[in-house]
PDB file of N, CA and C in Angstrom:
ATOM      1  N   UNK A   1      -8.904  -0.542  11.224  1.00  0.00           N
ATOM      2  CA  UNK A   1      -8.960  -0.350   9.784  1.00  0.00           C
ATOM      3  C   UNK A   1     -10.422  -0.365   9.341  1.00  0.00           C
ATOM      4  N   UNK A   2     -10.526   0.463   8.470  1.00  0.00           N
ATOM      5  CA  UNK A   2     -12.258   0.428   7.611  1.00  0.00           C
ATOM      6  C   UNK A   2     -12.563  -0.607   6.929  1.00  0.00           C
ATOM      7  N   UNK A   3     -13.833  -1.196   7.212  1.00  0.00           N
ATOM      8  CA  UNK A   3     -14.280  -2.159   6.236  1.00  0.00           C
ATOM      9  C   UNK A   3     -14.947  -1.628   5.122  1.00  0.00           C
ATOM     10  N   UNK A   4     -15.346  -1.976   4.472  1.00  0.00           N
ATOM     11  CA  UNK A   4     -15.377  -1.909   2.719  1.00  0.00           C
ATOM     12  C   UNK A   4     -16.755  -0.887   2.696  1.00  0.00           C
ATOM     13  N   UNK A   5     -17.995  -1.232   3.381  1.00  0.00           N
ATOM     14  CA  UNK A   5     -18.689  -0.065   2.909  1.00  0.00           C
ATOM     15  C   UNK A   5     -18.497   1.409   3.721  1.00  0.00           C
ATOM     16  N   UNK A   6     -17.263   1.327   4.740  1.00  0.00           N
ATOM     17  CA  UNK A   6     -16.930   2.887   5.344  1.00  0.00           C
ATOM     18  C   UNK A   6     -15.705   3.067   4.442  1.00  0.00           C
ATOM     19  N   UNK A   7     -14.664   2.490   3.509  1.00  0.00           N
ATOM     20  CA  UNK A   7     -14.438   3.257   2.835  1.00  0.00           C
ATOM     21  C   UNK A   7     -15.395   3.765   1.840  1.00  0.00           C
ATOM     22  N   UNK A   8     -16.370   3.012   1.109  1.00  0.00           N
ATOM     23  CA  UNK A   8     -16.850   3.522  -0.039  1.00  0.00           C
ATOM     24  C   UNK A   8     -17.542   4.863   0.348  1.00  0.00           C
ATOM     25  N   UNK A   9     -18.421   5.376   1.746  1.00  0.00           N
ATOM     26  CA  UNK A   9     -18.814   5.916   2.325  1.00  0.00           C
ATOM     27  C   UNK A   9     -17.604   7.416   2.259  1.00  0.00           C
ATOM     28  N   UNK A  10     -16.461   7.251   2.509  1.00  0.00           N
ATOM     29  CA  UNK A  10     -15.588   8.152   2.573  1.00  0.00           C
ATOM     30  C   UNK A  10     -15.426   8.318   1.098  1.00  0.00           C
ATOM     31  N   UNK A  11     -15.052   7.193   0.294  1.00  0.00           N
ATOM     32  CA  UNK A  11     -14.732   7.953  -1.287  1.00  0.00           C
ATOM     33  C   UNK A  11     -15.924   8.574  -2.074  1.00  0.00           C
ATOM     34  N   UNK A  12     -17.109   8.385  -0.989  1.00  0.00           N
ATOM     35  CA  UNK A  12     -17.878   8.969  -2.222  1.00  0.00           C
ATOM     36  C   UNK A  12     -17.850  10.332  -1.602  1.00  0.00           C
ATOM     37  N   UNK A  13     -17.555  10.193  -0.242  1.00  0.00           N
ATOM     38  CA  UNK A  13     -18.081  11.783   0.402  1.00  0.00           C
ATOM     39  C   UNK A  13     -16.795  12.931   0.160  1.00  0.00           C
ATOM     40  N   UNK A  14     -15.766  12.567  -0.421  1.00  0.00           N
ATOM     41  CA  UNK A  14     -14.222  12.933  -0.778  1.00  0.00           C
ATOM     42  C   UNK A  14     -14.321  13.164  -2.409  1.00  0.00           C
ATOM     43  N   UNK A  15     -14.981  12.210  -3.299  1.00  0.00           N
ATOM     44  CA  UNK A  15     -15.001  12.316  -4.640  1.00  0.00           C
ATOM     45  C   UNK A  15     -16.017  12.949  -4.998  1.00  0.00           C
ATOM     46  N   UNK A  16     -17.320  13.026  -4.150  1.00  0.00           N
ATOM     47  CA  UNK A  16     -18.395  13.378  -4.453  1.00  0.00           C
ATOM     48  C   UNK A  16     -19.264  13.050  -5.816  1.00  0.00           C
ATOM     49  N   UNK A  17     -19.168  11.798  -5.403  1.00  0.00           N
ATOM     50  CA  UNK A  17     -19.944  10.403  -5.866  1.00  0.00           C
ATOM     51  C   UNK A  17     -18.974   9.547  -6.901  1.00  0.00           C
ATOM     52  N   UNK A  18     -19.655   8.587  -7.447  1.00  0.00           N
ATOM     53  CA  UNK A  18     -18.746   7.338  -7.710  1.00  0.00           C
ATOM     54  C   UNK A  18     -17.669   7.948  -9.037  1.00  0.00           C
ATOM     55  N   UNK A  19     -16.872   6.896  -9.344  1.00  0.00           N
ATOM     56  CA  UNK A  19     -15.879   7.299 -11.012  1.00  0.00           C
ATOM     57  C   UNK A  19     -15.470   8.456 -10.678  1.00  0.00           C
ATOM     58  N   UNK A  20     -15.112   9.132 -10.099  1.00  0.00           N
ATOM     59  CA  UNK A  20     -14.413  10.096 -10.530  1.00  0.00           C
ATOM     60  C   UNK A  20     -12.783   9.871  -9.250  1.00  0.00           C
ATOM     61  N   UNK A  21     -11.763   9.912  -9.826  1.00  0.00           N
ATOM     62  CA  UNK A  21     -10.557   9.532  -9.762  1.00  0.00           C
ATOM     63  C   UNK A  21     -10.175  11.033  -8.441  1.00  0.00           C
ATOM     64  N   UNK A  22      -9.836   9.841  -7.255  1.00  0.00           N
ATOM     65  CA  UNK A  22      -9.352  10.749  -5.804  1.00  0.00           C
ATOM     66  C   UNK A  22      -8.080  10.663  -5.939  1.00  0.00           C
ATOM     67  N   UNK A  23      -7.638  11.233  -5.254  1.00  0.00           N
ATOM     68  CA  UNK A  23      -5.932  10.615  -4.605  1.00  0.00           C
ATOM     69  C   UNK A  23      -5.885  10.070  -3.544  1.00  0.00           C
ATOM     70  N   UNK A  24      -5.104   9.256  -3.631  1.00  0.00           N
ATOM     71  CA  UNK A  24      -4.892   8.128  -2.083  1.00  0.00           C
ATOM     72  C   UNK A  24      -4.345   9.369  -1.469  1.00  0.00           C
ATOM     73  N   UNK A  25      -4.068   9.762  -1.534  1.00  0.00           N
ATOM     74  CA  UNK A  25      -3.625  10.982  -0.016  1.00  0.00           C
ATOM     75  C   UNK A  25      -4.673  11.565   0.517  1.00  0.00           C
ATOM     76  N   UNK A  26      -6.009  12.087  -0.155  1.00  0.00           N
ATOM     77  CA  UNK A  26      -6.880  12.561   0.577  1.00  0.00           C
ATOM     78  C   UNK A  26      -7.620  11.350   1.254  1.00  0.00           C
ATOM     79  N   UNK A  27      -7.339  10.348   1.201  1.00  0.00           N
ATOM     80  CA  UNK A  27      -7.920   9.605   2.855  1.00  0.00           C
ATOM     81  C   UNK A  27      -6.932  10.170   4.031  1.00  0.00           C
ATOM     82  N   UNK A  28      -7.862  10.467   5.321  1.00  0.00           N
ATOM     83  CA  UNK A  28      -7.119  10.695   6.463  1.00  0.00           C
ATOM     84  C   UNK A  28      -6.399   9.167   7.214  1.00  0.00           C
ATOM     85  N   UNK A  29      -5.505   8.629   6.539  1.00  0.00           N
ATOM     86  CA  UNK A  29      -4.781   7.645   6.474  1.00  0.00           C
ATOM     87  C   UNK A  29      -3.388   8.080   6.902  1.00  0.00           C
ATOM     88  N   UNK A  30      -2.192   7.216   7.580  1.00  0.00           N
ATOM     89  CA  UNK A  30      -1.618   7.468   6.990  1.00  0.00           C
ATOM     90  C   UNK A  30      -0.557   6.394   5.783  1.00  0.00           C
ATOM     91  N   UNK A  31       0.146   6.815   5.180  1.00  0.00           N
ATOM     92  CA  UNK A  31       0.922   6.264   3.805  1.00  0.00           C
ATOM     93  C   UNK A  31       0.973   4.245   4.261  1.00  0.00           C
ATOM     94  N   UNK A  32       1.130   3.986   5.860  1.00  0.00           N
ATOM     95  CA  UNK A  32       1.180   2.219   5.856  1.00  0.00           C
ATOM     96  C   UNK A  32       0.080   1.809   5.764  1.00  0.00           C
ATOM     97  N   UNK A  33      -0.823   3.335   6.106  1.00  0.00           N
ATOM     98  CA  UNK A  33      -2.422   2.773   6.287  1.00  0.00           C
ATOM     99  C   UNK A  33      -3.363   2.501   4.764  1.00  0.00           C
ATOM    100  N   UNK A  34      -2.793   3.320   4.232  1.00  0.00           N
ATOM    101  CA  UNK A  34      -3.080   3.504   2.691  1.00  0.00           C
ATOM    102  C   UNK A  34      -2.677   2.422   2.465  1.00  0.00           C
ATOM    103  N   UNK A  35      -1.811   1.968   2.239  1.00  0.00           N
ATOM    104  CA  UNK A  35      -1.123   0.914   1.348  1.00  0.00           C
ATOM    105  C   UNK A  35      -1.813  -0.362   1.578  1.00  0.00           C
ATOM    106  N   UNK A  36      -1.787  -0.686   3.060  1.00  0.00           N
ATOM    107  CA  UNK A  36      -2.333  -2.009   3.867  1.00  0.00           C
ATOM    108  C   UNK A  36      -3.842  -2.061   3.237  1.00  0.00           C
ATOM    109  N   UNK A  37      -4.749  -1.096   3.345  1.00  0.00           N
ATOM    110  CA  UNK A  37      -6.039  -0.968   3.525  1.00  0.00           C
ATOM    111  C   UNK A  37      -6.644  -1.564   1.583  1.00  0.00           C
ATOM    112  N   UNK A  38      -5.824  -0.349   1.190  1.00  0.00           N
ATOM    113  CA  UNK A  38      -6.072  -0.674  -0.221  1.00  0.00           C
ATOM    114  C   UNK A  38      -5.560  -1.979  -1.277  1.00  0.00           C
ATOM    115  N   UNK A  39      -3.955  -2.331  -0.735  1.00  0.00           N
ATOM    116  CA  UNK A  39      -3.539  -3.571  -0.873  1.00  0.00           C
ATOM    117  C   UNK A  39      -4.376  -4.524  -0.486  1.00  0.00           C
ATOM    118  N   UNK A  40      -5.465  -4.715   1.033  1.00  0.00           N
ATOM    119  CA  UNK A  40      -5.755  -5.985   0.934  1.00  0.00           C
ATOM    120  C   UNK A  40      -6.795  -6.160  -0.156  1.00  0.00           C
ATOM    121  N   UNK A  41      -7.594  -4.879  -0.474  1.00  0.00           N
ATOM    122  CA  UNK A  41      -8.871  -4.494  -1.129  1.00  0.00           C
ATOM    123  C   UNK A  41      -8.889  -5.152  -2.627  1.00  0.00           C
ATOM    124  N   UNK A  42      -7.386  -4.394  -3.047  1.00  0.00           N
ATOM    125  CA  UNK A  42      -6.983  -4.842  -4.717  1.00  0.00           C
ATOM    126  C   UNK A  42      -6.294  -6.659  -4.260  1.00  0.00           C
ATOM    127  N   UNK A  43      -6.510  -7.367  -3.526  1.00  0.00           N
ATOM    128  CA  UNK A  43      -6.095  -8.593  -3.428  1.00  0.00           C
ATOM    129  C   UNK A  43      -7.692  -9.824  -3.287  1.00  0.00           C
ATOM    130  N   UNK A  44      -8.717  -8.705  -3.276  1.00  0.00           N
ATOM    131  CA  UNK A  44     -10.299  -9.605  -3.490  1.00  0.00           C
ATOM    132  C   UNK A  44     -10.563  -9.516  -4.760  1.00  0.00           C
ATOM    133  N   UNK A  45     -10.720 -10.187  -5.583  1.00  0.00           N
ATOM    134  CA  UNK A  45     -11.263 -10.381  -6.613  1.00  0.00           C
ATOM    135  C   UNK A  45     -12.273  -9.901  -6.486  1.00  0.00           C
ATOM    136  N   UNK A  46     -13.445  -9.897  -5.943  1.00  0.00           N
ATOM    137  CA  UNK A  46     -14.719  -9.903  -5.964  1.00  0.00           C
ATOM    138  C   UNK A  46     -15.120  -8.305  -5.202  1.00  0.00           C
ATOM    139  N   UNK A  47     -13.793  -7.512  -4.972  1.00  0.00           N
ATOM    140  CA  UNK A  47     -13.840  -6.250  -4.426  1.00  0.00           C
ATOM    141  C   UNK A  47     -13.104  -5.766  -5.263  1.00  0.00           C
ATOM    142  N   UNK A  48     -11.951  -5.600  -5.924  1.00  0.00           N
ATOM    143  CA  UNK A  48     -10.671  -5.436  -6.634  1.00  0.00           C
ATOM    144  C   UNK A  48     -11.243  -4.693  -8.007  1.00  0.00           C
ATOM    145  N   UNK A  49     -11.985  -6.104  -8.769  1.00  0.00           N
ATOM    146  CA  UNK A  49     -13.285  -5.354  -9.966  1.00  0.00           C
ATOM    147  C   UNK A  49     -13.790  -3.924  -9.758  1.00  0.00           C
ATOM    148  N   UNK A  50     -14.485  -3.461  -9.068  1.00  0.00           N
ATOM    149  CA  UNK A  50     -14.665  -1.843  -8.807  1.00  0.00           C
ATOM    150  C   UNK A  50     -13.578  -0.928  -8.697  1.00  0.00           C
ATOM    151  N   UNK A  51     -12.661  -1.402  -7.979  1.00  0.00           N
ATOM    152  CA  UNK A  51     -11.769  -0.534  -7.404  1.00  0.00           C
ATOM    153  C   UNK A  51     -10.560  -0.027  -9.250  1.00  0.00           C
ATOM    154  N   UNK A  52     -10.593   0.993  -9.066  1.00  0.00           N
ATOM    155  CA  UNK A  52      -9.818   1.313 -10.538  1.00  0.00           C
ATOM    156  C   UNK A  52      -8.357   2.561  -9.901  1.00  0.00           C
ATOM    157  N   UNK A  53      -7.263   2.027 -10.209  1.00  0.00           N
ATOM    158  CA  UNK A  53      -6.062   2.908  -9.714  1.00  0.00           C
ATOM    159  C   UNK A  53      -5.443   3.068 -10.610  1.00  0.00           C
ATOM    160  N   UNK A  54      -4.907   4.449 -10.382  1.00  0.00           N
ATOM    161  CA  UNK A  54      -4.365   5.164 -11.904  1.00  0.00           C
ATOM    162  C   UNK A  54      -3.357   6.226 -11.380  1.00  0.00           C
ATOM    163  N   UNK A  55      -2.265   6.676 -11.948  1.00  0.00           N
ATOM    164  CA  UNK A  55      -1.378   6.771 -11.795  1.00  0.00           C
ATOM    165  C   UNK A  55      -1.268   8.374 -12.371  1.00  0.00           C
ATOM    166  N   UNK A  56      -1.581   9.237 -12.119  1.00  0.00           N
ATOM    167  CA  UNK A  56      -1.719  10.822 -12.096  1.00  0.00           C
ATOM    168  C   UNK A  56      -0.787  12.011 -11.162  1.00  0.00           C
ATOM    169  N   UNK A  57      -0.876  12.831 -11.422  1.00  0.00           N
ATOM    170  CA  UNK A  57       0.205  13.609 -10.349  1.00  0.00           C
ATOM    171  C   UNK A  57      -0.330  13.668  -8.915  1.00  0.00           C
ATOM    172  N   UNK A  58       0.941  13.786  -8.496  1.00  0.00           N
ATOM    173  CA  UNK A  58       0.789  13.478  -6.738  1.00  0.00           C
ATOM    174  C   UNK A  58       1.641  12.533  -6.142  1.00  0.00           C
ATOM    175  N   UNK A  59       1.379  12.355  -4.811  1.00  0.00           N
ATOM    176  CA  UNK A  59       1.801  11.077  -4.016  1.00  0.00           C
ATOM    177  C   UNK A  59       1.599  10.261  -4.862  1.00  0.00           C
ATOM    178  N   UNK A  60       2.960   9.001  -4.699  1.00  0.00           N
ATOM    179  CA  UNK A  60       2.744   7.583  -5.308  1.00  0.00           C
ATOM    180  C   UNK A  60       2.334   6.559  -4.433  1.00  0.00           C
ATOM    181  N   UNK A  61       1.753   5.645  -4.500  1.00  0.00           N
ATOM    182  CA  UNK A  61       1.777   4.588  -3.037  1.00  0.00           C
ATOM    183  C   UNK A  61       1.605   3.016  -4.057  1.00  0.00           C
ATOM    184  N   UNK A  62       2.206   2.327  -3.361  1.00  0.00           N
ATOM    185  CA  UNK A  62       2.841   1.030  -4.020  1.00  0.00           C
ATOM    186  C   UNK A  62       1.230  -0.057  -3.362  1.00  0.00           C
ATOM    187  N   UNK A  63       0.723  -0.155  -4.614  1.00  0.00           N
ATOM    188  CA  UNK A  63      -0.676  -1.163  -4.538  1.00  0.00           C
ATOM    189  C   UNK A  63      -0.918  -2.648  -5.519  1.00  0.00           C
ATOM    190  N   UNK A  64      -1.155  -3.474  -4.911  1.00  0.00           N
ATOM    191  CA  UNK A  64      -0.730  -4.518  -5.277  1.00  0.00           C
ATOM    192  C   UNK A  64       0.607  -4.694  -7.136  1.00  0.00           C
ATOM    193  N   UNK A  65       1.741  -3.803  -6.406  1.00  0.00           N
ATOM    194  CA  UNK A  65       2.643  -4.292  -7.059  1.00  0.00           C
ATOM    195  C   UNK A  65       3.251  -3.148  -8.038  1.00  0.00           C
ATOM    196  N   UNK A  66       1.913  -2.007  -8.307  1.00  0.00           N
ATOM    197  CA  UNK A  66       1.838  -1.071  -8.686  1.00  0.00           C
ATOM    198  C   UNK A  66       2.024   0.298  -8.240  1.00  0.00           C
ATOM    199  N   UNK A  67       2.804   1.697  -8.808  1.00  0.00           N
ATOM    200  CA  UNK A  67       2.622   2.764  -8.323  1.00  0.00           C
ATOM    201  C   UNK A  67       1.497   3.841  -8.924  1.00  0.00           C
ATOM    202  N   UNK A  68       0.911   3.706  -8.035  1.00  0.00           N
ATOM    203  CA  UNK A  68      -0.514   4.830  -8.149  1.00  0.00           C
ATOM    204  C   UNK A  68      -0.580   5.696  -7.121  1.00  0.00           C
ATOM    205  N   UNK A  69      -1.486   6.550  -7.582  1.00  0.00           N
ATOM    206  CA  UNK A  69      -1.600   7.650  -7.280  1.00  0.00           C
ATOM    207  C   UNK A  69      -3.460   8.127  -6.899  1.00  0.00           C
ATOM    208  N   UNK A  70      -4.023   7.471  -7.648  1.00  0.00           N
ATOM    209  CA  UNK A  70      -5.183   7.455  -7.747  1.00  0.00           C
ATOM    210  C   UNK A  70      -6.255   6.691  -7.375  1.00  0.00           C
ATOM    211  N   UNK A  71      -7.473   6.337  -6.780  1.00  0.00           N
ATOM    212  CA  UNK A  71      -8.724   5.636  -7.011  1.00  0.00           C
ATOM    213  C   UNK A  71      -9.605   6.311  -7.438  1.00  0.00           C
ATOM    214  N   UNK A  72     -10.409   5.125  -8.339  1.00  0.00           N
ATOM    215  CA  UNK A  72     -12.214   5.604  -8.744  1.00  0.00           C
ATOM    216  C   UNK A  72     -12.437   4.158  -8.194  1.00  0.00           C
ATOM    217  N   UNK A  73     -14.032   4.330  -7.258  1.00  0.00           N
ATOM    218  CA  UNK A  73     -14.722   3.327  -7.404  1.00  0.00           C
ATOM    219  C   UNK A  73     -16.055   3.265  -7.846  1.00  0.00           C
ATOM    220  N   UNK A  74     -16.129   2.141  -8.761  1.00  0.00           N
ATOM    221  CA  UNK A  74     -17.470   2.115  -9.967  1.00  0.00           C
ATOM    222  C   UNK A  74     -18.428   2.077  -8.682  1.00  0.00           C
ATOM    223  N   UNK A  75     -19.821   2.439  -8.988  1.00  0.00           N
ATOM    224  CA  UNK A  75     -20.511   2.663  -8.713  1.00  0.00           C
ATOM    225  C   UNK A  75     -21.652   0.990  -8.374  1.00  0.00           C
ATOM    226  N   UNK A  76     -21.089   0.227  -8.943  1.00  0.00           N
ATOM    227  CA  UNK A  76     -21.778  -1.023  -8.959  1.00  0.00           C
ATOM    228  C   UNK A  76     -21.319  -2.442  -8.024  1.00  0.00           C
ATOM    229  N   UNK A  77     -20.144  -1.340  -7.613  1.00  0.00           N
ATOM    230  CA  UNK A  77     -19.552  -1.547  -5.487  1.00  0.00           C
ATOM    231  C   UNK A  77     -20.355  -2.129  -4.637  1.00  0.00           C
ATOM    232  N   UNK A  78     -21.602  -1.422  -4.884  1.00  0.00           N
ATOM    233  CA  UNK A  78     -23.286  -1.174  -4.061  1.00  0.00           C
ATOM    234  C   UNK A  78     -23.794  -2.980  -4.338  1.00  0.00           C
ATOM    235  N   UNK A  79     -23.181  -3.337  -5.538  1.00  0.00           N
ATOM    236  CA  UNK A  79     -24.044  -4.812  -5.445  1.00  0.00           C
ATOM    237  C   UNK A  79     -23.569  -5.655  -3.801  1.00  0.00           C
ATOM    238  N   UNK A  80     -22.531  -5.561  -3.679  1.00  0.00           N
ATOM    239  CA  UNK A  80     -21.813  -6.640  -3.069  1.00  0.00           C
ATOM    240  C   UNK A  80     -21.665  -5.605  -1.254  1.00  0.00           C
ATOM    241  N   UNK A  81     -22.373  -4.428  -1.209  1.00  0.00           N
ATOM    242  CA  UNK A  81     -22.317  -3.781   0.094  1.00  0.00           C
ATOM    243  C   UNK A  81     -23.469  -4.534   1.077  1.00  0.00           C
TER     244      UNK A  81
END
């Protein structure tokens, strides 16, 4: 599994740079990997803050508790990399 600055590394190179809202499907994941990876992510407080999931058309995937569809991560990720 990826640690925290090789995903940010992938969402920025997928979103093409920070805030702007991906779909969890375009990680080359698959759907337990998504869920696990990003579930433990939205379960740090101190990682969770950046991470923003939103619920748009597409795949749904069940994240801490929630169905989304989406990530943005803020750009201020970089403090804590």
């Amino acid at each position: 599994m990826w640690n925290l600055r090789e995903l940010v590394e992938r969402y920025i190179a997928l979103a093409d740079g920070f805030g702007h809202p991906l779909p969890l499907s375009q990680f080359p994941l698959n759907e337990v990997e998504i869920v696990r990876l990003f579930g433990s992510f939205d379960e740090d407080y101190h990682i969770s803050r950046f991470l923003h999931f939103s619920k748009l058309t597409g795949k749904t995937y069940a994240i801490g508790g929630e169905e989304v569809t989406h990530v943005s991560i803020a750009e201020a990720i970089k403090e804590i990399l």
